[in-house]
Protein backbone atom coordinates (compact mmCIF):
# COMPACT_ATOMS: atom_id res chain seq x y z
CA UNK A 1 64.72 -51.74 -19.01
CA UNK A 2 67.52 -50.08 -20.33
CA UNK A 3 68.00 -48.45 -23.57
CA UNK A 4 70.22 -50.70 -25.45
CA UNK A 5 68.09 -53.66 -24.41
CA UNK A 6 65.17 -52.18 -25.82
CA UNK A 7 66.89 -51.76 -29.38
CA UNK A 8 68.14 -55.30 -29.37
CA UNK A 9 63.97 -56.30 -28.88
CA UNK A 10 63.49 -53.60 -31.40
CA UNK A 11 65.99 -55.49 -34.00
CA UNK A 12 65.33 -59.28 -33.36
CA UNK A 13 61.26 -58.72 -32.93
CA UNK A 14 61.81 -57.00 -36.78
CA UNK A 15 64.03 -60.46 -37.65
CA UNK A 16 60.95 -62.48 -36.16
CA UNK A 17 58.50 -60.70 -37.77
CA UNK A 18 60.77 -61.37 -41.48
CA UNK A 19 60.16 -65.03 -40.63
CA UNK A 20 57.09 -65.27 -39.61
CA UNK A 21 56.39 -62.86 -42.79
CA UNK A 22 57.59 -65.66 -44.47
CA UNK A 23 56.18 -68.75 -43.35
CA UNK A 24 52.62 -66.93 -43.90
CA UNK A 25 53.07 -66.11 -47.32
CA UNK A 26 53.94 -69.74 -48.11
CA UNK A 27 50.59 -70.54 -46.50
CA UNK A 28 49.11 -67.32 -48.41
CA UNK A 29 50.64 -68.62 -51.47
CA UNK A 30 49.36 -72.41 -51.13
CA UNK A 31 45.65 -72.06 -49.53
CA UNK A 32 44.81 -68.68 -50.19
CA UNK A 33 45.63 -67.86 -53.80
CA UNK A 34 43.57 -70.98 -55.21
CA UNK A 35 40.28 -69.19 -53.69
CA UNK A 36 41.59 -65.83 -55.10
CA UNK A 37 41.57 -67.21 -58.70
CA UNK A 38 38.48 -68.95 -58.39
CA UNK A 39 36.89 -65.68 -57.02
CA UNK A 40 38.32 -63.85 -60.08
CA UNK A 41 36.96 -66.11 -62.55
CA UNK A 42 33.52 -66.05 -60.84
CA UNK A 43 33.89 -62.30 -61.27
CA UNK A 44 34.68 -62.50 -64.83
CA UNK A 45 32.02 -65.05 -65.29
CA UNK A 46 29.74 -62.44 -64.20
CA UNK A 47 31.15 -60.03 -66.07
CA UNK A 48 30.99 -61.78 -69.58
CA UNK A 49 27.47 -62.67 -68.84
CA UNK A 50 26.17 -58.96 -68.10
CA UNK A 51 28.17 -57.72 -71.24
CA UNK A 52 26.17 -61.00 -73.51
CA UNK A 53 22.59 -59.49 -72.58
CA UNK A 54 20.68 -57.34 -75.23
CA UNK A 55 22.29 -54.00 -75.27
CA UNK A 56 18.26 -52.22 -75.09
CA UNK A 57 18.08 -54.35 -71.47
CA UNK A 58 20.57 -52.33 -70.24
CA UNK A 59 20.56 -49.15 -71.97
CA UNK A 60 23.84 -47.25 -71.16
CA UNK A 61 25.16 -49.55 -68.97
CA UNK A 62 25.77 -51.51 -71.05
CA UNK A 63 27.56 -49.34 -73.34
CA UNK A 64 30.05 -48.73 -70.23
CA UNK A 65 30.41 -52.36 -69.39
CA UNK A 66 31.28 -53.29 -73.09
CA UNK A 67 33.84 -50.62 -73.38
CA UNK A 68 37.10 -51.21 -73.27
CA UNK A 69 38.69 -52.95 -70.24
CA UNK A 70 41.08 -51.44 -68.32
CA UNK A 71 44.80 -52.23 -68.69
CA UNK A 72 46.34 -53.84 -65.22
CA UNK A 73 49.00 -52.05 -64.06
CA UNK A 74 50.32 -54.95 -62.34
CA UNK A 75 49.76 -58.42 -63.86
CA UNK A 76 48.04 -61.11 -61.77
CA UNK A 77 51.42 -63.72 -61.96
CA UNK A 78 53.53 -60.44 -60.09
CA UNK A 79 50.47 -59.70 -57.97
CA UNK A 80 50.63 -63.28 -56.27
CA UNK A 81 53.91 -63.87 -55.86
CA UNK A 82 56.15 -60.84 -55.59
CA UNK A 83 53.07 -58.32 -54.74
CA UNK A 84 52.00 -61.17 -52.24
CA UNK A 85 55.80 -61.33 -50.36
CA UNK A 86 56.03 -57.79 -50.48
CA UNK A 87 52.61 -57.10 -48.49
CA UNK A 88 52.89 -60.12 -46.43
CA UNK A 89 57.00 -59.43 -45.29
CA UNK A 90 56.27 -55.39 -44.60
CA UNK A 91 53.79 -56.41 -42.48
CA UNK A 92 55.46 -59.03 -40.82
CA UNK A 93 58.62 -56.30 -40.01
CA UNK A 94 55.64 -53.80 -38.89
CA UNK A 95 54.03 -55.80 -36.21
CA UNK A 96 57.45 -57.21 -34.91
CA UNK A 97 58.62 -53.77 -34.04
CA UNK A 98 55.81 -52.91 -32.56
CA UNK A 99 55.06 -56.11 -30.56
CA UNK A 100 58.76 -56.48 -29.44
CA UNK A 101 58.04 -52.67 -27.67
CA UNK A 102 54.79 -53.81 -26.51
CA UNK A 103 57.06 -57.15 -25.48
CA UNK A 104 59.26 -54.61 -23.51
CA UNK A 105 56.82 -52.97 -21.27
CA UNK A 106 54.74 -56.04 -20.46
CA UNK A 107 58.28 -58.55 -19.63
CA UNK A 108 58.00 -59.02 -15.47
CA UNK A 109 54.16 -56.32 -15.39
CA UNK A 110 51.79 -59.46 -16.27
CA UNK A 111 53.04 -62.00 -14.32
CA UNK A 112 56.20 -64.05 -13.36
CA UNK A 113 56.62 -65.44 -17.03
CA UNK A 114 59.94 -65.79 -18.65
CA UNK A 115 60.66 -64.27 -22.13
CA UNK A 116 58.90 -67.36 -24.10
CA UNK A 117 56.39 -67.54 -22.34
CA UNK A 118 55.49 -63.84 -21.95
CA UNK A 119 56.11 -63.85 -26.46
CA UNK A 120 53.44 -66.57 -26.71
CA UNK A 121 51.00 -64.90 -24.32
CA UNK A 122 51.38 -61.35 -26.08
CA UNK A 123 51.23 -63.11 -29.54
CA UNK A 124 47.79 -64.92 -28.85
CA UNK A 125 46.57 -62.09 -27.61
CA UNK A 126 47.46 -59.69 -30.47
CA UNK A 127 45.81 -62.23 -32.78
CA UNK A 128 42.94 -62.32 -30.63
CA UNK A 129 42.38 -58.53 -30.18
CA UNK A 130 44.08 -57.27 -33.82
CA UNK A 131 42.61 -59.84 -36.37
CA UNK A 132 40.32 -62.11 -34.82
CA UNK A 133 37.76 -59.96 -32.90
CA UNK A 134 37.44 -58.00 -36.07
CA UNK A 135 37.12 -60.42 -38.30
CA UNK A 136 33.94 -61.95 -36.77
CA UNK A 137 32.22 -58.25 -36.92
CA UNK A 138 33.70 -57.24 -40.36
CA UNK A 139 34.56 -60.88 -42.30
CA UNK A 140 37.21 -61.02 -44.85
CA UNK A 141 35.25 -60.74 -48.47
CA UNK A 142 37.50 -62.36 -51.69
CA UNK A 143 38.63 -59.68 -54.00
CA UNK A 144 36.44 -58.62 -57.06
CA UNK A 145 33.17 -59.50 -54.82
CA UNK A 146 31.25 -56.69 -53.22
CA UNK A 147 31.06 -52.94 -54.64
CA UNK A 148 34.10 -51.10 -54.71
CA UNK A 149 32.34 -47.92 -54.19
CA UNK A 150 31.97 -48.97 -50.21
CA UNK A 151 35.98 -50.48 -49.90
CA UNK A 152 36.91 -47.32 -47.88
CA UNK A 153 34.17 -47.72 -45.49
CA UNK A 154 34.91 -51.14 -44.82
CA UNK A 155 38.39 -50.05 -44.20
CA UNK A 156 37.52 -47.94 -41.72
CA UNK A 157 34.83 -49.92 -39.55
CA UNK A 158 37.37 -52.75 -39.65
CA UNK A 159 40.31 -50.46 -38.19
CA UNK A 160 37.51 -48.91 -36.23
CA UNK A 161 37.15 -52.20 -34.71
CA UNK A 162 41.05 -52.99 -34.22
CA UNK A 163 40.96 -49.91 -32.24
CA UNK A 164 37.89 -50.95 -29.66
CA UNK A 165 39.29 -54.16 -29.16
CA UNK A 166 42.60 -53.39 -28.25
CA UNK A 167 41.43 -50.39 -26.20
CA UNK A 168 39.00 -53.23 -24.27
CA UNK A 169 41.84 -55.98 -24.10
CA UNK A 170 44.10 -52.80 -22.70
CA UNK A 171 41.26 -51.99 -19.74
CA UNK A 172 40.73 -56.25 -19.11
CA UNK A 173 44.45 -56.05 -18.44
CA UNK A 174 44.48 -53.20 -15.68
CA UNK A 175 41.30 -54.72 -14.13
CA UNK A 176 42.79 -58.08 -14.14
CA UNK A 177 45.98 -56.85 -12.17
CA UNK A 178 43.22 -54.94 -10.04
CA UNK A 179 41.50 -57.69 -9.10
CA UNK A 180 44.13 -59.98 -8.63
CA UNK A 181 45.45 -59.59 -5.45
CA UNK A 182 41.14 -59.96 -3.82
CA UNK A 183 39.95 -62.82 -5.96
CA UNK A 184 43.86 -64.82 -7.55
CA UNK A 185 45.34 -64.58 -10.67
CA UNK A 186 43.21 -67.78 -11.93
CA UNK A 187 40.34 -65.97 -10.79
CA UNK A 188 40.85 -62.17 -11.69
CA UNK A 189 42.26 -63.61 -15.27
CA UNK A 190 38.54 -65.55 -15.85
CA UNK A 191 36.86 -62.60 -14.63
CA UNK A 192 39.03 -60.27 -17.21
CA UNK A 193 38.64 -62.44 -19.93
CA UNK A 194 34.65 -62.25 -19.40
CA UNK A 195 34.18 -58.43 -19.13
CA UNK A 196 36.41 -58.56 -22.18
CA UNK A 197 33.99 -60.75 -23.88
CA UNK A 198 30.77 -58.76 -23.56
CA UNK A 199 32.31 -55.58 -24.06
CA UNK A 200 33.06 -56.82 -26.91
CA UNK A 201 29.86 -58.33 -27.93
CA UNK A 202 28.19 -54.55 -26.97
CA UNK A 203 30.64 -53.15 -29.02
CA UNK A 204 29.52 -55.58 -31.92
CA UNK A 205 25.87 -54.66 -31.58
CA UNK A 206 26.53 -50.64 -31.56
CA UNK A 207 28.86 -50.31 -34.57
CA UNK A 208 27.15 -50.48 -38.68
CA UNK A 209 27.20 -53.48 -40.35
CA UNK A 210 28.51 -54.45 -43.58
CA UNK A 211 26.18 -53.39 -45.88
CA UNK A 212 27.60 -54.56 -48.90
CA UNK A 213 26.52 -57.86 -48.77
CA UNK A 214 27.72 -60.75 -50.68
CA UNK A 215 25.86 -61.43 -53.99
CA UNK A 216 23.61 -64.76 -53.69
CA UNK A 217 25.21 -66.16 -56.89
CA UNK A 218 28.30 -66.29 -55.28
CA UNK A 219 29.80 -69.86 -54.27
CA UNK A 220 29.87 -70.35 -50.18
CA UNK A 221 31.88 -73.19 -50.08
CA UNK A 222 34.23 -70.68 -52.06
CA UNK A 223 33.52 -67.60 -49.41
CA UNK A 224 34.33 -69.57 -46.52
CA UNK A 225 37.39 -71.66 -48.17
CA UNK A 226 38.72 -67.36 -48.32
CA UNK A 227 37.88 -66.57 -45.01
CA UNK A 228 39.04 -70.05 -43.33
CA UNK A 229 42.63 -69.59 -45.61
CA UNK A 230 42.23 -66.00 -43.99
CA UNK A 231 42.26 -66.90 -40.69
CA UNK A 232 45.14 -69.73 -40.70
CA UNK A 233 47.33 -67.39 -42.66
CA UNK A 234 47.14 -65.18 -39.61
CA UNK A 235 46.99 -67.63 -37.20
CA UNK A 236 50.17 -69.47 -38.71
CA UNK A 237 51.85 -65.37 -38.92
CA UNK A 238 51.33 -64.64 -35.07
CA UNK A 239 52.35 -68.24 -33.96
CA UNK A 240 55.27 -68.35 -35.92
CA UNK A 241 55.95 -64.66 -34.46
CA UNK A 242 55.58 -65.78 -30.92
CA UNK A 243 57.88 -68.44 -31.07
CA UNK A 244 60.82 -67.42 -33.30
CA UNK A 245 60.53 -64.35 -31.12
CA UNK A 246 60.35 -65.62 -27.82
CA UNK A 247 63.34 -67.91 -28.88
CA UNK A 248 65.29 -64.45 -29.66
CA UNK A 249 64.04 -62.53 -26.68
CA UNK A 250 65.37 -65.20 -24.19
CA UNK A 251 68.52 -65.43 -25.87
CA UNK A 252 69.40 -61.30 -25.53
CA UNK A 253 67.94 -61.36 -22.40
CA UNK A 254 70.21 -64.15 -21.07
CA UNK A 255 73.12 -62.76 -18.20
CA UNK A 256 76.31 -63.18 -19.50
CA UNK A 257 79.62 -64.35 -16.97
CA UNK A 258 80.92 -60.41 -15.92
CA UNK A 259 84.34 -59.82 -17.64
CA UNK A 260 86.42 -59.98 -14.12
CA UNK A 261 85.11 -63.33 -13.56
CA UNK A 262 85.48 -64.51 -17.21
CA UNK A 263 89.13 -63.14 -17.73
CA UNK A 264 89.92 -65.18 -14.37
CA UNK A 265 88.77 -67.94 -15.40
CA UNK A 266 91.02 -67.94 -18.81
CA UNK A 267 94.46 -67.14 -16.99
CA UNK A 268 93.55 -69.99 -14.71
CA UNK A 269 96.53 -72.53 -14.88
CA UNK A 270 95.55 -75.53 -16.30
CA UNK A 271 95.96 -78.44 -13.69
CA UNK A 272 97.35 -82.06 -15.34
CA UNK A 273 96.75 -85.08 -13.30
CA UNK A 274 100.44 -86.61 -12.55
């Protein structure tokens, strides 16, 4: 694929990721953000109770927790609205750059799909490997619930986890295309998909748990109301991705007339019946 090509991907897979960006922080903003303040309150809830028990209960904890709180640096209104479209739209313009190069190298290498459908294929499976695989090892916890003490190491077994699934999806792919000139695409697909599956699964049972488990007072309903609004905001960012992308893809990718045959076709004479 030549150069220039590659840079128009580059540019309208940045576009699609803007607008996808977009449509999920609507749906970040709407079903998300109601489950963020009701976490928050149950924090503060918690909070005001611990800092209401007899000060000789808790010795100098106690003392620390009824010190002064700390000043926000950035007030909850900003946080959910302009903090929230901030986040959301860099990492909308993130992934579209990189998927429309991943785009590049897979258009015409996994089969004899056309732009759209080759968009909606790589979009699934990014939100298959990238959020969804990792999610159901390391769940989404609402903010102000857990210890902060262990954030970074959640951080890290979830991108840990990112990087094993992709690097599994990446081998089911060659072994697919392996297999399928012996057993079909239909077949060599199916038998991909599977190996993906219980590598996966291994890879689930090897790596640490979460530790930091979630505190029995807590609401469920409210845990999985997060995680569920978790999972459609991403679901709604990819799929929106996929198609405002695959739209854009086909479009640069279209062959234009060549110039000779255009410019010969305006200095045609016009012909008037008579």
């Amino acid at each position: 694929m030549h150069a220039s090509t590659v840079r128009n991907l580059l540019v309208r897979g940045m576009i699609a990721g803007v607008l996808a960006g977009l449509c999920a922080f609507v749906m970040a903003y709407v079903a998300g953000e109601p489950s963020v303040r009701d976490s928050i309150a149950q924090e503060e809830i918690h909070q005001e109770g611990a800092h209401s028990a007899p000060a000789h209960q808790h010795g100098g904890e106690a003392r620390q927790q009824g010190g002064e709180e700390e000043e926000e640096l950035v007030s909850r209104p900003v946080q959910s609205t302009f903090g929230l479209a901030t986040g959301v739209l860099v990492y909308g313009v993130a992934l579209g750059g990189i998927a429309s190069l991943v785009f590049a190298g897979c258009l015409g290498r996994i089969g004899r799909f056309g732009p759209r459908a080759t968009a909606a294929l790589l979009a699934g499976a990014a939100f298959v490997t990238v959020y969804l695989v990792p999610f159901l090892k390391y769940p989404a916890n609402p903010p102000a619930v857990g210890n902060p003490d262990t954030i970074g190491k959640r951080t890290t077994l979830f991108f840990l986890m990112i990087v094993v699934s992709v690097l599994l999806a990446v081998v089911a792919v060659i072994a697919g295309r392996r297999l399928a000139p012996r057993l079909g695409n239909w077949n060599a697909a199916v038998a991909a998909g599977g190996g993906y599956a219980v590598a996966v699964a291994v890879a689930c049972l090897v790596l640490p748990g979460n530790t930091d488990a979630i505190p029995a007072t807590f609401p469920a309903a409210l845990l999985w109301e997060f995680r569920l609004a978790s999972i459609g905001v991403q679901a709604l960012l990819w799929t929106a991705f996929g198609l405002i992308f695959g739209a854009l893809a086909e479009r640069a990718l279209r062959p234009g007339k060549p110039a000779a045959v255009a410019a010969g076709e305006a200095a045609a004479p016009v012909r008037t019946a008579g």
